[in-house]
N, C-alpha and C. Protein backbone atom coordinates (compact mmCIF):
# COMPACT_ATOMS: atom_id res chain seq x y z
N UNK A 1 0.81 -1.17 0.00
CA UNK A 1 0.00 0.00 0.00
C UNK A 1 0.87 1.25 0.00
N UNK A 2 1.90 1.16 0.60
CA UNK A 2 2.69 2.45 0.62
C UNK A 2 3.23 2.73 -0.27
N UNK A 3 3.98 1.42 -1.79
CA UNK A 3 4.31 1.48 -2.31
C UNK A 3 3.63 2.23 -3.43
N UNK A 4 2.16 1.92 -3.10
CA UNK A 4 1.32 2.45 -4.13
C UNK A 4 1.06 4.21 -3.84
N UNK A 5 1.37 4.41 -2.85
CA UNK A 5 1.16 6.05 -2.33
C UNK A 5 2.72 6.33 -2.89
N UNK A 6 3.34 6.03 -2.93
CA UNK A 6 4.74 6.43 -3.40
C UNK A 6 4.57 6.70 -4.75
N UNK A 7 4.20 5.55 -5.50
CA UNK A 7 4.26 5.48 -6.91
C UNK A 7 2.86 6.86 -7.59
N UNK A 8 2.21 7.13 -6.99
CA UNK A 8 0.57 8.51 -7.11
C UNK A 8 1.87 9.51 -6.77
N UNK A 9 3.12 9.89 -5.87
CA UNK A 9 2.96 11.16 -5.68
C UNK A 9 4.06 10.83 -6.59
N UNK A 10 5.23 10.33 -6.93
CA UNK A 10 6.16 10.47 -8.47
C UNK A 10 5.49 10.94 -9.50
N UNK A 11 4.22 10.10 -9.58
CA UNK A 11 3.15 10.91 -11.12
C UNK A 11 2.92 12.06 -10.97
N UNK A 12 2.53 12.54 -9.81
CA UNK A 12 2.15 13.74 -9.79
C UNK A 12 3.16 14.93 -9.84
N UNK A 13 4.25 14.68 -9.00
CA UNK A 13 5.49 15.65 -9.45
C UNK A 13 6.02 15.18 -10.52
N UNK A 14 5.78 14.22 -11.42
CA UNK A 14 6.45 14.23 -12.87
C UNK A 14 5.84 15.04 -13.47
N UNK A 15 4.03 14.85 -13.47
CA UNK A 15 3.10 15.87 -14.45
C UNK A 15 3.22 17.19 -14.50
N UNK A 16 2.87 17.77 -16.15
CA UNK A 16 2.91 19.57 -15.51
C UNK A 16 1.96 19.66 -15.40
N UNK A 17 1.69 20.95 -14.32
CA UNK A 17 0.29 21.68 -13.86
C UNK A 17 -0.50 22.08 -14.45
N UNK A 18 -1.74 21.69 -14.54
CA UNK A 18 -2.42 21.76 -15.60
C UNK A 18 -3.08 23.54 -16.13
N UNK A 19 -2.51 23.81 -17.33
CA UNK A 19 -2.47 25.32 -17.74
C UNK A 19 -3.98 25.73 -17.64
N UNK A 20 -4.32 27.10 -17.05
CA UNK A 20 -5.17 27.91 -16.95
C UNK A 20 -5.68 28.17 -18.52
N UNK A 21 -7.01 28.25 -19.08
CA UNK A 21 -6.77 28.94 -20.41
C UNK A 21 -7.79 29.95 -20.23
N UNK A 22 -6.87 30.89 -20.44
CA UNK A 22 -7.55 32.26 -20.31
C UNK A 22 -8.00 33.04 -22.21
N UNK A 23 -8.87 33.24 -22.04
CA UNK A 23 -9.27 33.87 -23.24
C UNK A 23 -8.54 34.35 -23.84
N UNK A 24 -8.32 34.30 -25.49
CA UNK A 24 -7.28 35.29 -26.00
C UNK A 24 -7.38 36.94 -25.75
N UNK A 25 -6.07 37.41 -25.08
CA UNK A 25 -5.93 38.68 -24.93
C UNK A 25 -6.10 39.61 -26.36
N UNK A 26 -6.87 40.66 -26.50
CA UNK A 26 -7.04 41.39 -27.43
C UNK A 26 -6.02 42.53 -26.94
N UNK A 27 -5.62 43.09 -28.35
CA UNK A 27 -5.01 44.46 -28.40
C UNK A 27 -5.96 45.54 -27.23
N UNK A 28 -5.37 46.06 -26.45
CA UNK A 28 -5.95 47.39 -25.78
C UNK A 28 -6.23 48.08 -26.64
N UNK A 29 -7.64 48.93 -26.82
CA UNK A 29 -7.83 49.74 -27.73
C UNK A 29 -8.73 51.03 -27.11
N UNK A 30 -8.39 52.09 -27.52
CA UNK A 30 -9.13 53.15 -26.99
C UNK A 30 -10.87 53.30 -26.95
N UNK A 31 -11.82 53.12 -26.23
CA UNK A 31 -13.14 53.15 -26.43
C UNK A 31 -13.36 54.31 -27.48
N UNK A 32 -14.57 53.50 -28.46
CA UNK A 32 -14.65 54.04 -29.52
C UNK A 32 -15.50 55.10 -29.36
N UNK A 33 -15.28 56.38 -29.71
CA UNK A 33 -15.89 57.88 -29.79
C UNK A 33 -17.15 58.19 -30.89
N UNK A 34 -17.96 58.61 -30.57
CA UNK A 34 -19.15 58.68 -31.56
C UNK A 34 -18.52 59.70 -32.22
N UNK A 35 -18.86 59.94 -33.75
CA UNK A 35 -18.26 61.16 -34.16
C UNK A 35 -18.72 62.43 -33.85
N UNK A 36 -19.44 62.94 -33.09
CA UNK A 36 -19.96 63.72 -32.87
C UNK A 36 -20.05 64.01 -31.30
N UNK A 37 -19.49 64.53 -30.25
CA UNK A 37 -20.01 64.42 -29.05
C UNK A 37 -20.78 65.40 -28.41
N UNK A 38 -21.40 65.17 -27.66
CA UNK A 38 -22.46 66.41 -27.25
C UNK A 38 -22.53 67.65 -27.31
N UNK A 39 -21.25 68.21 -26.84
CA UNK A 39 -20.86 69.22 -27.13
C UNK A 39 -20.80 70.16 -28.06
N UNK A 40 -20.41 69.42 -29.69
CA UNK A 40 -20.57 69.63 -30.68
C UNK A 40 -21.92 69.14 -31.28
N UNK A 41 -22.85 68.55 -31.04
CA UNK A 41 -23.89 68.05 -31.29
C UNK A 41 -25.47 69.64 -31.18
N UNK A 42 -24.41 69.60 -29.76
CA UNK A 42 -25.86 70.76 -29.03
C UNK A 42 -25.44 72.05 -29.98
N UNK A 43 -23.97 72.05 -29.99
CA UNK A 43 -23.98 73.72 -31.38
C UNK A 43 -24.77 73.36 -33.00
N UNK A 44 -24.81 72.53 -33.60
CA UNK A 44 -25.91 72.28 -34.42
C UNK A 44 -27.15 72.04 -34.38
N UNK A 45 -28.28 72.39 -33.09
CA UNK A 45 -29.39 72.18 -33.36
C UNK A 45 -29.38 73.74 -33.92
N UNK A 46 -30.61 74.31 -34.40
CA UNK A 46 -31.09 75.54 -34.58
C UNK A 46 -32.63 75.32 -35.16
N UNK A 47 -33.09 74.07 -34.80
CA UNK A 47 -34.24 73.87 -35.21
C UNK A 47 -35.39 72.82 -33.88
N UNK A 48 -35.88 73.31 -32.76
CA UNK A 48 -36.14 72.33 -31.95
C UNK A 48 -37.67 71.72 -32.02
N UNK A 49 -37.60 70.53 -32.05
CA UNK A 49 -39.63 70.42 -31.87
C UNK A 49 -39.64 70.52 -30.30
N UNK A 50 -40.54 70.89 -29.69
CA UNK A 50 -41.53 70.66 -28.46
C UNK A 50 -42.54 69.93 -28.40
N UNK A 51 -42.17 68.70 -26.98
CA UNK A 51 -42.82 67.61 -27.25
C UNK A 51 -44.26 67.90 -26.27
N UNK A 52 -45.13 67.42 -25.84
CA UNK A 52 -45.81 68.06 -24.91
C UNK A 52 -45.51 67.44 -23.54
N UNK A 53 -45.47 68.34 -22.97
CA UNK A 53 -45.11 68.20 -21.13
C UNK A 53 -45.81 67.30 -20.49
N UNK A 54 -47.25 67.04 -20.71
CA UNK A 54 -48.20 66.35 -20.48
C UNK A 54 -49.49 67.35 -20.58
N UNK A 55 -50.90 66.25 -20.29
CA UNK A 55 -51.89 67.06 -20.31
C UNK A 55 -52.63 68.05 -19.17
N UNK A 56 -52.28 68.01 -18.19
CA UNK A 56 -52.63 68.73 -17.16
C UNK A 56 -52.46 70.48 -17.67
N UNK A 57 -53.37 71.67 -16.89
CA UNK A 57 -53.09 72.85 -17.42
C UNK A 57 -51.79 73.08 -17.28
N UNK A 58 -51.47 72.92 -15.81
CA UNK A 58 -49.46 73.50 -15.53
C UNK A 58 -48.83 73.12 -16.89
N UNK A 59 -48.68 71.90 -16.91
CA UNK A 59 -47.56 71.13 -18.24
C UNK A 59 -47.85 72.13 -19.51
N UNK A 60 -49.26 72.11 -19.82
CA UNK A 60 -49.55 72.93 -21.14
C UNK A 60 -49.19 74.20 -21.27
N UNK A 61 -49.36 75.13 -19.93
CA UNK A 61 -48.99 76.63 -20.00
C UNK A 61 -47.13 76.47 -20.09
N UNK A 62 -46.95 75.74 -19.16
CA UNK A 62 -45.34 75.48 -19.28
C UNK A 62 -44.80 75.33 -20.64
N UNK A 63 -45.16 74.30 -21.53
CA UNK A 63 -45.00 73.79 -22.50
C UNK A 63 -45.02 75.32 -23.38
N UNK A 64 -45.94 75.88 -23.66
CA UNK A 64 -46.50 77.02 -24.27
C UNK A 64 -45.38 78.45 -23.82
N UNK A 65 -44.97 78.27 -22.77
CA UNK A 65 -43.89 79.12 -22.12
C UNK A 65 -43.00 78.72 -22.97
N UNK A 66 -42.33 78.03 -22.43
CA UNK A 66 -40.36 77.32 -23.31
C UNK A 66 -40.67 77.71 -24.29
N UNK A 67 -42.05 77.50 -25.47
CA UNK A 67 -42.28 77.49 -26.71
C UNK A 67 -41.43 79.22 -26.97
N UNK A 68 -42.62 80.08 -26.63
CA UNK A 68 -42.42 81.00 -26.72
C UNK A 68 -40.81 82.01 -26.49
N UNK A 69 -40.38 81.48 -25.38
CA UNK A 69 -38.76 81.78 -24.48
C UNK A 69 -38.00 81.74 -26.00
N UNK A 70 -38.17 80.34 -26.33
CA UNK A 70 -37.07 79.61 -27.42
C UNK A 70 -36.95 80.50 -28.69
N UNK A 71 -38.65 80.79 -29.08
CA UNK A 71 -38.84 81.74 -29.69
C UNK A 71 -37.64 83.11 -30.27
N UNK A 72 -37.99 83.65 -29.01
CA UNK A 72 -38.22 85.17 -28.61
C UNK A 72 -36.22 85.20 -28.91
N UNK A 73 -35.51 83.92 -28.83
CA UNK A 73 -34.43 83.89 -28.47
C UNK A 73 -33.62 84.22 -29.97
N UNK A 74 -34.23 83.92 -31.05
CA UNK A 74 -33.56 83.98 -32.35
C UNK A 74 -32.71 83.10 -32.99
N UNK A 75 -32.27 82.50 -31.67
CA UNK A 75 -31.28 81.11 -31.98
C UNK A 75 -31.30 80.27 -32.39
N UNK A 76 -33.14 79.53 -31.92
CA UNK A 76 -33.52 78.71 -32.57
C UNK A 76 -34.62 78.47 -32.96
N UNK A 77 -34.92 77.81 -33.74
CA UNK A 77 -36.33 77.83 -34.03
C UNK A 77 -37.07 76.80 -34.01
N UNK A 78 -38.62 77.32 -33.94
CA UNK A 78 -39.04 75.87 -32.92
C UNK A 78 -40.29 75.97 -34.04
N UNK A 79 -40.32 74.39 -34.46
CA UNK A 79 -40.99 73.89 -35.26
C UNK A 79 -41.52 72.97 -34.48
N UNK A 80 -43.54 72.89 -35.55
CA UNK A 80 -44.12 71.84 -34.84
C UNK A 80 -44.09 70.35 -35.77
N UNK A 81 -43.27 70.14 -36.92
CA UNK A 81 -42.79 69.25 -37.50
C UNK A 81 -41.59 68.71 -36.79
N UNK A 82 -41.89 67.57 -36.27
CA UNK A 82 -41.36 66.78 -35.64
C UNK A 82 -39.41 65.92 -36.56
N UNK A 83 -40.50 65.67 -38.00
CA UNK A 83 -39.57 64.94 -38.84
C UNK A 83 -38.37 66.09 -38.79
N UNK A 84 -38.57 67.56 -38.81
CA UNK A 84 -37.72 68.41 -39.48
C UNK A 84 -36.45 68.95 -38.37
N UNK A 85 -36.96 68.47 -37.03
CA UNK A 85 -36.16 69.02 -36.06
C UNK A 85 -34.64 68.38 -36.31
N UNK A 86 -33.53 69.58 -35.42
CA UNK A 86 -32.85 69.15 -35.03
C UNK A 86 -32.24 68.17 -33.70
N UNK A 87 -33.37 68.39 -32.85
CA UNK A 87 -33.66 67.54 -31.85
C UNK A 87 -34.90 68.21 -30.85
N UNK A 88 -35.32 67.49 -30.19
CA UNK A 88 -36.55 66.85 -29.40
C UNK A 88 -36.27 67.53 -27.87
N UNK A 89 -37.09 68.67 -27.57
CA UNK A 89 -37.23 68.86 -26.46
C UNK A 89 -38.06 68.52 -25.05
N UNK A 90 -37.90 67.42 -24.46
CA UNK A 90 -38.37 66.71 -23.25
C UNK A 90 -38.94 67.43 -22.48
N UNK A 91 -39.99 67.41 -21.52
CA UNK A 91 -40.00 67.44 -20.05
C UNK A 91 -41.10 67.28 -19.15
N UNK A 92 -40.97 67.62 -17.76
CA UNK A 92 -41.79 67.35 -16.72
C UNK A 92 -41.88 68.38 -16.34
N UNK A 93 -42.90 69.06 -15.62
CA UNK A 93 -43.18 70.11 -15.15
C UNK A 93 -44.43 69.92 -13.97
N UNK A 94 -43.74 71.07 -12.75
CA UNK A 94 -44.92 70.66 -11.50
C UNK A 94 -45.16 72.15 -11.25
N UNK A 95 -46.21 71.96 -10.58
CA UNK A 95 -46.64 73.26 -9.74
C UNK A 95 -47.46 73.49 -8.74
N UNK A 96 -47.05 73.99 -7.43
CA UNK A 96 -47.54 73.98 -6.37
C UNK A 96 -48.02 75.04 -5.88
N UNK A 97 -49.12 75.26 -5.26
CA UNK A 97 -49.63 76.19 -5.22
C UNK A 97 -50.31 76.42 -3.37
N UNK A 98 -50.03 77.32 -2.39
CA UNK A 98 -50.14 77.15 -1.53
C UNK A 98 -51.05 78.43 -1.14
N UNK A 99 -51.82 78.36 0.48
CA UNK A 99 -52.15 79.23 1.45
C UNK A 99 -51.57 79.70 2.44
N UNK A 100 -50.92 80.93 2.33
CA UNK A 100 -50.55 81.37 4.00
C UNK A 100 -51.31 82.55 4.56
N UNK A 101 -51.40 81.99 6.00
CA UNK A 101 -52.79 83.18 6.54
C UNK A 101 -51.54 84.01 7.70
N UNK A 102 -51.79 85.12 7.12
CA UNK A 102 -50.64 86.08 8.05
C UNK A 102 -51.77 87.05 9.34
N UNK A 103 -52.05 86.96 10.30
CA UNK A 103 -52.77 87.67 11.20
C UNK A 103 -51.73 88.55 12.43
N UNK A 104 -52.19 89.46 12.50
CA UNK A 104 -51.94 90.72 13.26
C UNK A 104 -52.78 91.36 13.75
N UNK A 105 -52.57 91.56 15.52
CA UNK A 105 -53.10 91.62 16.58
C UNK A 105 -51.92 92.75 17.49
N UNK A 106 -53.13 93.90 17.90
CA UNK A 106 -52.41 94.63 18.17
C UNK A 106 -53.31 95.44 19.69
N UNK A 107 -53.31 95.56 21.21
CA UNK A 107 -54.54 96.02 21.75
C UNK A 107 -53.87 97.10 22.43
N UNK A 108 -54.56 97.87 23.09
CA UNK A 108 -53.54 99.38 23.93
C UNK A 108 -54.52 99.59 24.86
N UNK A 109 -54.92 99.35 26.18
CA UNK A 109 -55.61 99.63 27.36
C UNK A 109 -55.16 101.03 27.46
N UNK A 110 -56.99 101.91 27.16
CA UNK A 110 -56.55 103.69 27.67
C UNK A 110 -57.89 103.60 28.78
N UNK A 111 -57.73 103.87 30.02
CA UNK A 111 -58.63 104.44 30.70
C UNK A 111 -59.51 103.26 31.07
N UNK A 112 -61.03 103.44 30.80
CA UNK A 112 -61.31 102.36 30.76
C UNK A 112 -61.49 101.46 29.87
N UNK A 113 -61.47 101.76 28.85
CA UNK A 113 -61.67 101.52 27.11
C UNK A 113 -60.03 100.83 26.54
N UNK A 114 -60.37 100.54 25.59
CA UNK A 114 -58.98 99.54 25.08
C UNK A 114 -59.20 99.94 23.65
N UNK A 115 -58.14 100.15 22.75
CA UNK A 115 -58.29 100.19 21.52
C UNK A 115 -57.51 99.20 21.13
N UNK A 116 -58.46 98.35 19.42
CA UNK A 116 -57.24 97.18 19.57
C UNK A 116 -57.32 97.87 17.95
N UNK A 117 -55.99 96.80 17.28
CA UNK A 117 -56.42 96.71 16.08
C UNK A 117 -55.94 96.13 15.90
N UNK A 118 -56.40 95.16 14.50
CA UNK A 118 -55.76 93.46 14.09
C UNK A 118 -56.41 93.71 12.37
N UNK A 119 -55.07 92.61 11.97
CA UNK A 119 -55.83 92.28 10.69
C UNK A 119 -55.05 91.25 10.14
N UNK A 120 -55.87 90.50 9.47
CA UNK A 120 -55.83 89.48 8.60
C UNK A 120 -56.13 89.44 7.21
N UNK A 121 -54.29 88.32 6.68
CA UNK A 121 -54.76 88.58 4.95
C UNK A 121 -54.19 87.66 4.60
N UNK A 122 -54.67 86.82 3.35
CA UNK A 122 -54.11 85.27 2.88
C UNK A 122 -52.75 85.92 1.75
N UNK A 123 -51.82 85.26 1.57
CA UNK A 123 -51.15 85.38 0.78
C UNK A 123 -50.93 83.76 -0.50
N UNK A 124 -51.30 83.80 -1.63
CA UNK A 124 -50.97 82.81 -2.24
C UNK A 124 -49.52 82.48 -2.39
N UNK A 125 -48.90 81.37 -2.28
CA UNK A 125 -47.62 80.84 -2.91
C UNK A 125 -47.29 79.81 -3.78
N UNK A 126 -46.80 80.56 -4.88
CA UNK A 126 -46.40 79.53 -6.24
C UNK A 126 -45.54 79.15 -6.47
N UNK A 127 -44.89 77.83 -6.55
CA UNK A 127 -43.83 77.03 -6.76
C UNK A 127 -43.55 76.23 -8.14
N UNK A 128 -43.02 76.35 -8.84
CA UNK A 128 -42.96 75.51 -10.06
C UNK A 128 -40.97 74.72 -9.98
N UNK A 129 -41.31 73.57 -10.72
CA UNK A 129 -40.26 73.08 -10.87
C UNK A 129 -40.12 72.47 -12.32
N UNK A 130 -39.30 72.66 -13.02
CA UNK A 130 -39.35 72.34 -14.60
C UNK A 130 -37.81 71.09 -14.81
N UNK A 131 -37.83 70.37 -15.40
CA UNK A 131 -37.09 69.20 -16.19
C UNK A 131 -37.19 69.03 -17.44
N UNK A 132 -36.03 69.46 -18.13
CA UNK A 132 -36.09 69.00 -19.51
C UNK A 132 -35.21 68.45 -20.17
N UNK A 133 -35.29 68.19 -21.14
CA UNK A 133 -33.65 67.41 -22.02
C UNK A 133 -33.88 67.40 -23.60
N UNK A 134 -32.96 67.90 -23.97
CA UNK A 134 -32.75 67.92 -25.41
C UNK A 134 -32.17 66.70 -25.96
N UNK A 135 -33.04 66.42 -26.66
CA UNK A 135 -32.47 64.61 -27.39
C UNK A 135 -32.10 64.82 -28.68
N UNK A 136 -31.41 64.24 -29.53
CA UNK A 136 -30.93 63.89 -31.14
C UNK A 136 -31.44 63.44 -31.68
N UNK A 137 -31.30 63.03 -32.91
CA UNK A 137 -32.47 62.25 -33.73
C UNK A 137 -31.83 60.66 -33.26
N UNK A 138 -31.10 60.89 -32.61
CA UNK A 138 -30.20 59.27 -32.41
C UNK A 138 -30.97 58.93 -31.01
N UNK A 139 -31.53 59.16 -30.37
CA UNK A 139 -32.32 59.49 -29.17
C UNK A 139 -31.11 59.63 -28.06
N UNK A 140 -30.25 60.15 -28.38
CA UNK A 140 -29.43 59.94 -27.10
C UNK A 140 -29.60 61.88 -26.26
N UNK A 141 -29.26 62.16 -25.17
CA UNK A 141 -29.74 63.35 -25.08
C UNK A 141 -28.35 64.44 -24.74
N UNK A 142 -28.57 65.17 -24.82
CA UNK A 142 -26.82 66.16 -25.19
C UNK A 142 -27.35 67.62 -24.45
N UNK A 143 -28.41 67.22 -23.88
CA UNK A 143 -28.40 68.61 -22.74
C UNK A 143 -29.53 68.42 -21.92
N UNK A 144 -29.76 68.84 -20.72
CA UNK A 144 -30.31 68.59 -19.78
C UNK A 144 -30.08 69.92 -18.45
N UNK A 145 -31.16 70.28 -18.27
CA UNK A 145 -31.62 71.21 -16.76
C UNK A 145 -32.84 70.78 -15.85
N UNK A 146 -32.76 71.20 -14.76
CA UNK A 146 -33.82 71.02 -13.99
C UNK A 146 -33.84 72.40 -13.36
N UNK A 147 -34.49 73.78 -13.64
CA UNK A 147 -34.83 74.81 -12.73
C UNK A 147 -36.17 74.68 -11.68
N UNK A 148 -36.03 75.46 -10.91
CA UNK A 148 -36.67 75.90 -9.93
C UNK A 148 -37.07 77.01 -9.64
N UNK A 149 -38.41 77.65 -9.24
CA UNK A 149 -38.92 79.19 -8.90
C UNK A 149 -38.34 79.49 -8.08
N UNK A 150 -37.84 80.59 -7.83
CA UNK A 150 -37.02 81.23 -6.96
C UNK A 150 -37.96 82.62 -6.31
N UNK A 151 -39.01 82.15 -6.50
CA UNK A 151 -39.88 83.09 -5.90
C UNK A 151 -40.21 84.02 -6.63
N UNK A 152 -40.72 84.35 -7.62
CA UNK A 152 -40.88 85.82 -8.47
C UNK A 152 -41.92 86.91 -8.03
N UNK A 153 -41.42 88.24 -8.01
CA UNK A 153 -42.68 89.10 -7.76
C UNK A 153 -43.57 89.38 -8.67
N UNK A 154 -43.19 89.77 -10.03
CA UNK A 154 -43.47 90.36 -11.19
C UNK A 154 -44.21 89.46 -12.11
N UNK A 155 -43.53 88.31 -12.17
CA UNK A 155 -44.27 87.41 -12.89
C UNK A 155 -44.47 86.11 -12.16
N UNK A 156 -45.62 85.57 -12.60
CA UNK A 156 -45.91 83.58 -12.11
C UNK A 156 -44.47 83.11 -11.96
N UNK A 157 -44.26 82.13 -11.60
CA UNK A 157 -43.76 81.05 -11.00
C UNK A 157 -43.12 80.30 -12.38
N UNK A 158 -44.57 79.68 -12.90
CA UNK A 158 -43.81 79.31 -14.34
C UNK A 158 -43.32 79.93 -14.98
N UNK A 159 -43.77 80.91 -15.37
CA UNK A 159 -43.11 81.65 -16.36
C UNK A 159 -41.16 81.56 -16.16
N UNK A 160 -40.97 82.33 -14.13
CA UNK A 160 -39.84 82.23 -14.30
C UNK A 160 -39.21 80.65 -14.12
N UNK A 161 -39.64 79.68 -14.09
CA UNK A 161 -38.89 78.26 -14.64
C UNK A 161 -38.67 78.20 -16.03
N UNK A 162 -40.10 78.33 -16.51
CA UNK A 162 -39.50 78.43 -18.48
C UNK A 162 -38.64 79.66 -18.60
N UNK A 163 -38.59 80.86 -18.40
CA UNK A 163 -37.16 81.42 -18.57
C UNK A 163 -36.08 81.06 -18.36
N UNK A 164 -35.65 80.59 -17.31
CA UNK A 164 -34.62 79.95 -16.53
C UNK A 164 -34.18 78.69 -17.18
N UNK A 165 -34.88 77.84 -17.48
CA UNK A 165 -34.75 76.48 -18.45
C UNK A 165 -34.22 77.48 -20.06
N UNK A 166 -34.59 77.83 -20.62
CA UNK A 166 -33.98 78.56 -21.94
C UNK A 166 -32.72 79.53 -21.93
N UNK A 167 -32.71 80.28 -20.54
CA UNK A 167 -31.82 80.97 -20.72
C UNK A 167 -30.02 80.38 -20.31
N UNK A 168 -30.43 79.06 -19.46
CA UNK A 168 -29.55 77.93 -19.18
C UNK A 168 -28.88 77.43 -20.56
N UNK A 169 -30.01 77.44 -20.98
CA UNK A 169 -29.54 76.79 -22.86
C UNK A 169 -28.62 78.24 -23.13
N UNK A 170 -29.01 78.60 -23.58
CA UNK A 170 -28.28 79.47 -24.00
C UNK A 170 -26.73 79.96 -23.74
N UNK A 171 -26.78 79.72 -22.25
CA UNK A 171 -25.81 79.95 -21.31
C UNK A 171 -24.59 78.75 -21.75
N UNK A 172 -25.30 77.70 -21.68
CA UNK A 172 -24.66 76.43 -22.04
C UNK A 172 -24.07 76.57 -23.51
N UNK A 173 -25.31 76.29 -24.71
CA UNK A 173 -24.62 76.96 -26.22
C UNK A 173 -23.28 77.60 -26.07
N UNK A 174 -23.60 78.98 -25.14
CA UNK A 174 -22.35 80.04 -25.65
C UNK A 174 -21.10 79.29 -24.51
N UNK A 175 -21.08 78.27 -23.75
CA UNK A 175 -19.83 77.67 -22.87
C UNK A 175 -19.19 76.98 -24.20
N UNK A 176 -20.20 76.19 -24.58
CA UNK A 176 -20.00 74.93 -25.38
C UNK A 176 -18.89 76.30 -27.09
N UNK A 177 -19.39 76.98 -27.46
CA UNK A 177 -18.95 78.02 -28.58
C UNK A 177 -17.49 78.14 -28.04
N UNK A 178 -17.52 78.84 -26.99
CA UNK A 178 -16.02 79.65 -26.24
C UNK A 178 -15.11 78.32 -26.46
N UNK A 179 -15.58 77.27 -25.74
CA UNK A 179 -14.38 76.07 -25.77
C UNK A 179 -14.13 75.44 -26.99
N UNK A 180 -15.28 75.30 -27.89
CA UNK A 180 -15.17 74.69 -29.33
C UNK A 180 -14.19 75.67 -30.30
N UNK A 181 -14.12 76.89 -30.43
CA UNK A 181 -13.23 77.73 -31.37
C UNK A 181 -12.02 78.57 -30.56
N UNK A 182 -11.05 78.03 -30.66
CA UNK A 182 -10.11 78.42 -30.01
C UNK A 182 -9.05 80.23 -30.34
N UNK A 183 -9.08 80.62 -29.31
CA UNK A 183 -9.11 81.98 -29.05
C UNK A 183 -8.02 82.74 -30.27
N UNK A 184 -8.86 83.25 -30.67
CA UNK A 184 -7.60 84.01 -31.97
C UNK A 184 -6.72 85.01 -31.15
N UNK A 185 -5.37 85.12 -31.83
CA UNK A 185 -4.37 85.92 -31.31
C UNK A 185 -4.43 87.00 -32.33
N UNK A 186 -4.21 88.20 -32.45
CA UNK A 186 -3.62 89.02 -33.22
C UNK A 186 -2.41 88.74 -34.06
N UNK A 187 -2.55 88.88 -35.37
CA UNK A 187 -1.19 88.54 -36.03
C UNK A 187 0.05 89.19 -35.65
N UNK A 188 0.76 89.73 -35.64
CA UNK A 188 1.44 90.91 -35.32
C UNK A 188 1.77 91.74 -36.72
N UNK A 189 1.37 93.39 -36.58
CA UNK A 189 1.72 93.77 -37.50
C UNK A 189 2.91 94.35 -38.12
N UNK A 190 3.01 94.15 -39.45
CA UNK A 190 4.70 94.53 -39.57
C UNK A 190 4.53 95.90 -40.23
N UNK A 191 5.24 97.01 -39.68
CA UNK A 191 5.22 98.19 -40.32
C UNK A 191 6.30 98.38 -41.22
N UNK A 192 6.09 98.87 -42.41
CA UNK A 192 7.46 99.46 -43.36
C UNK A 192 8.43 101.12 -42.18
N UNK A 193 9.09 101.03 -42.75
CA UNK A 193 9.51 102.60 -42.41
C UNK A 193 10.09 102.88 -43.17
């Protein structure tokens, strides 16, 4: 029996170890780049459709807002032909709408008599929150905001989210311009004498 445990471990240190096979290694290669990346993507729209926000009134007046913003902007233009766009403007839109009751109480004991005076008055509060995203005809999306009302005096609530959502674009466009064309130098001029 021992002889036979002798003769199992010679086989086994004679044998080679049996090789791992690991998949053939491919060349490292740089992940492949779409030709176009967002950046450069979002400076060629100049043509946007607007999709609808949903059906509720908020979404529709919202919707009807951006429309107009995008408008007013010259930059781009907003078509309701879908086929013709340069890309597809997304979104969600909320709006909240609240009661606050502010009361004031005021009394002054003269003599025997007391004069008081108090008053009470509701104040409405409007909150809107807007989400949108600009998509490609490739559906992939190459810009994206989410604003918020920041309280407006002058105008609704929505209104200032759809400003704020367009003027972001814009803001963005002209980042995306500055970094895409690189800063001209002055030639230097050569004078005769």
């Amino acid at each position: 029996m021992l002889a036979v445990v002798f003769v199992a471990a010679l086989l086994l240190q004679a044998s080679p170890p049996p090789q791992e096979t690991n998949p053939p290694v491919e060349a490292a290669s740089a992940p492949a780049k779409d030709a176009e990346n967002d950046s450069t993507t979002l400076l060629k729209v100049k043509r946007i459709y607007v999709e609808s926000f949903g059906d509720d009134p908020i979404s529709k007046e919202l919707q009807a807002m951006i429309v107009s913003s995008l408008a007013a902007t010259k930059r781009f233009k907003v078509t309701e032909n879908r086929g013709r766009a340069d890309a597809v403007l997304k979104g969600t839109a909320i709006e909240t709408r609240s009661q606050e009751l502010h009361s004031y109480g005021e009394a002054t004991a003269v003599g025997r008599g007391a004069i008081s005076d108090s008053s009470t008055h509701t104040q409405t509060l409007s909150e809107a929150k807007l989400s949108v995203r600009l998509i490609n005809p490739d559906g992939d999306v190459i810009w994206t905001t989410t604003q918020e009302s920041k309280g407006a005096k002058y105008k609704g609530a929505s209104a200032d989210v759809a400003g704020e959502c367009v003027k972001q674009l814009l803001r963005d466009v002209e980042k995306v311009e500055n970094t895409a064309s690189p800063p001209t130098t002055a030639a230097p001029s050569h004078e005769r004498n």
